[in-house]
Protein backbone atom coordinates (compact mmCIF):
# COMPACT_ATOMS: atom_id res chain seq x y z
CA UNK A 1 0.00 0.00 0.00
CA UNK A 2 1.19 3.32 -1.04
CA UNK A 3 1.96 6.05 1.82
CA UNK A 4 -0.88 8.08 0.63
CA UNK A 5 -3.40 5.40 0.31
CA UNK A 6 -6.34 5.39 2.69
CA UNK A 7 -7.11 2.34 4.13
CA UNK A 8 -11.08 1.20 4.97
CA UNK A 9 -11.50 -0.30 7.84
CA UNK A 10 -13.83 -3.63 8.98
CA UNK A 11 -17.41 -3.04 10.60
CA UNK A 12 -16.04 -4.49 14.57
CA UNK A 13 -12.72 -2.41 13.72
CA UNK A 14 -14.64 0.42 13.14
CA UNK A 15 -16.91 -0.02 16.24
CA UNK A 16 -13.97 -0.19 18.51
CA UNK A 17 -12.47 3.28 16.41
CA UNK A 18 -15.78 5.22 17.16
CA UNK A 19 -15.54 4.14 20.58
CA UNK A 20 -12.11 5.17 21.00
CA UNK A 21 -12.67 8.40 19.61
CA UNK A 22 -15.42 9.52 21.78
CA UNK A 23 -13.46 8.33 25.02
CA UNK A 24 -12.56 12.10 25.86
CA UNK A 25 -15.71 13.93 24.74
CA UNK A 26 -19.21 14.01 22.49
CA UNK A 27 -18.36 14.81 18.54
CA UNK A 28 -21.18 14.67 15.58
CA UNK A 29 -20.58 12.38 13.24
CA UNK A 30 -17.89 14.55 10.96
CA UNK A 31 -15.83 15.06 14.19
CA UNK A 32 -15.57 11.30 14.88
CA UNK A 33 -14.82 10.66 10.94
CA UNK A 34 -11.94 13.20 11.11
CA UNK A 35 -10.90 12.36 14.79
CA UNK A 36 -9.78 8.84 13.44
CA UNK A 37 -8.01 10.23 10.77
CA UNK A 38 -6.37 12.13 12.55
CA UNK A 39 -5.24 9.01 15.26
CA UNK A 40 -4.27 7.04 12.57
CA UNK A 41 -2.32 10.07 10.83
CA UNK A 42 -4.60 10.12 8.38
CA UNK A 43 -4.03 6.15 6.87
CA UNK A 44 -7.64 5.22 8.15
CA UNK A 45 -10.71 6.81 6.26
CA UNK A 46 -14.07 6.57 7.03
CA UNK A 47 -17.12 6.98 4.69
CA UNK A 48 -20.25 8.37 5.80
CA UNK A 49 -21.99 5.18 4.43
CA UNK A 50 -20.10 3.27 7.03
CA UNK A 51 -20.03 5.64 9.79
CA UNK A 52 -23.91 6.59 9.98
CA UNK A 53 -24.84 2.36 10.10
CA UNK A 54 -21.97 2.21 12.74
CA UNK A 55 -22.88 4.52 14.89
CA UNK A 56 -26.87 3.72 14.75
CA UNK A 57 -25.67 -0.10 15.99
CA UNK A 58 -23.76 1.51 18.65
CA UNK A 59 -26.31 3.59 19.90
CA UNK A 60 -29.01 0.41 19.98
CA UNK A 61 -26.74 -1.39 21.91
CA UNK A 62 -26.72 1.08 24.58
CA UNK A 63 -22.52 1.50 23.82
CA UNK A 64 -23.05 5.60 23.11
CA UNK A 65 -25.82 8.04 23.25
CA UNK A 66 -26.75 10.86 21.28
CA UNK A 67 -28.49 14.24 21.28
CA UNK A 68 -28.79 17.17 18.87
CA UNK A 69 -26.99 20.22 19.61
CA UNK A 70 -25.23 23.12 17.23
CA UNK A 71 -21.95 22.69 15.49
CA UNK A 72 -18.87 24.99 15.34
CA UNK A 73 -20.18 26.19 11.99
CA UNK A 74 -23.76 26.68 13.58
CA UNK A 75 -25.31 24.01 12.26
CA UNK A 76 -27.85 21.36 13.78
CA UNK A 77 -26.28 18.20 14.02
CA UNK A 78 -26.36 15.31 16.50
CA UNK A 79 -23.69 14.54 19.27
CA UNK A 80 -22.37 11.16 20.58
CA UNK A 81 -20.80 10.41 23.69
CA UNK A 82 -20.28 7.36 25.15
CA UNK A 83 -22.39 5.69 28.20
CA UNK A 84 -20.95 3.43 30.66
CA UNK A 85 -21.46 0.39 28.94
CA UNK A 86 -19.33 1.63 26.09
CA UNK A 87 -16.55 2.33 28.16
CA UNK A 88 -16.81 -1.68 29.57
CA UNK A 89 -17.30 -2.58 25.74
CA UNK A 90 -13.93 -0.12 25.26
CA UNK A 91 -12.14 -1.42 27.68
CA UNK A 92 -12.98 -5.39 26.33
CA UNK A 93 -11.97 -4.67 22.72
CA UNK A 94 -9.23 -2.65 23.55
CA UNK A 95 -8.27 -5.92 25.36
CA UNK A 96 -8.70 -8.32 22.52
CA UNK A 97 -7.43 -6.55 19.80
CA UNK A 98 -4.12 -6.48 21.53
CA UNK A 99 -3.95 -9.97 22.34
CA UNK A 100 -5.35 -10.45 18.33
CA UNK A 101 -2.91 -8.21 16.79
CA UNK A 102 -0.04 -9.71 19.13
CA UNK A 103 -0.65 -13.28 18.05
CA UNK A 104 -1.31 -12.35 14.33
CA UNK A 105 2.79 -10.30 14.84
CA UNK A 106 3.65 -13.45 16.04
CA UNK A 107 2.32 -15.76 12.94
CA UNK A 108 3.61 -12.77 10.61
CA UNK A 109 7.25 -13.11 12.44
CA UNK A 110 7.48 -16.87 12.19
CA UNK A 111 7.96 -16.53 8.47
């Protein structure tokens, strides 16, 4: 993959991302979309048609909340933050993607 290539990401990958990026405060959508970016210095992109299912799911399984408020450009739009149970759910895949991605280094260093 080139440097400048984005790189999509899978649906429980992308769960874990929105979670992660909403551990310090609530963001709209856009926000969460850039906020990852940004993490990943800019090698993960998310689309809208991604994002919007994602964070529906997590907000019927309890994992954030939202609530409509005004952006900085003054527009309407509609804030997640995460509820308690999304922190425990943080916390949990935080825990098995490291032991995930440590296993798959170790298959990928055997070679």
């Amino acid at each position: 993959m080139a440097k400048d290539e984005k790189q999509e990401l899978l649906q429980g990958t992308l769960d874990m991302l929105i979670l992660k990026s909403l551990q310090l405060e609530p963001m709209h959508g856009f926000g969460i979309s850039l906020r990852i970016a940004q993490m990943s210095k800019d090698v993960l992109l998310v689309e809208q048609g991604s994002l919007y299912p994602a964070l529906y799911r997590l907000e019927d399984q309890g994992w954030i909340k939202s609530e409509w408020g005004v952006s900085e450009n003054n527009r309407k739009a509609k804030f997640y933050s995460l509820t308690a149970a999304g922190r425990k759910q943080l916390a949990e895949e935080t825990e098995n993607w490291a032991r995930v991605s440590a296993a798959i280094n170790l298959v990928l260093g055997s070679a």
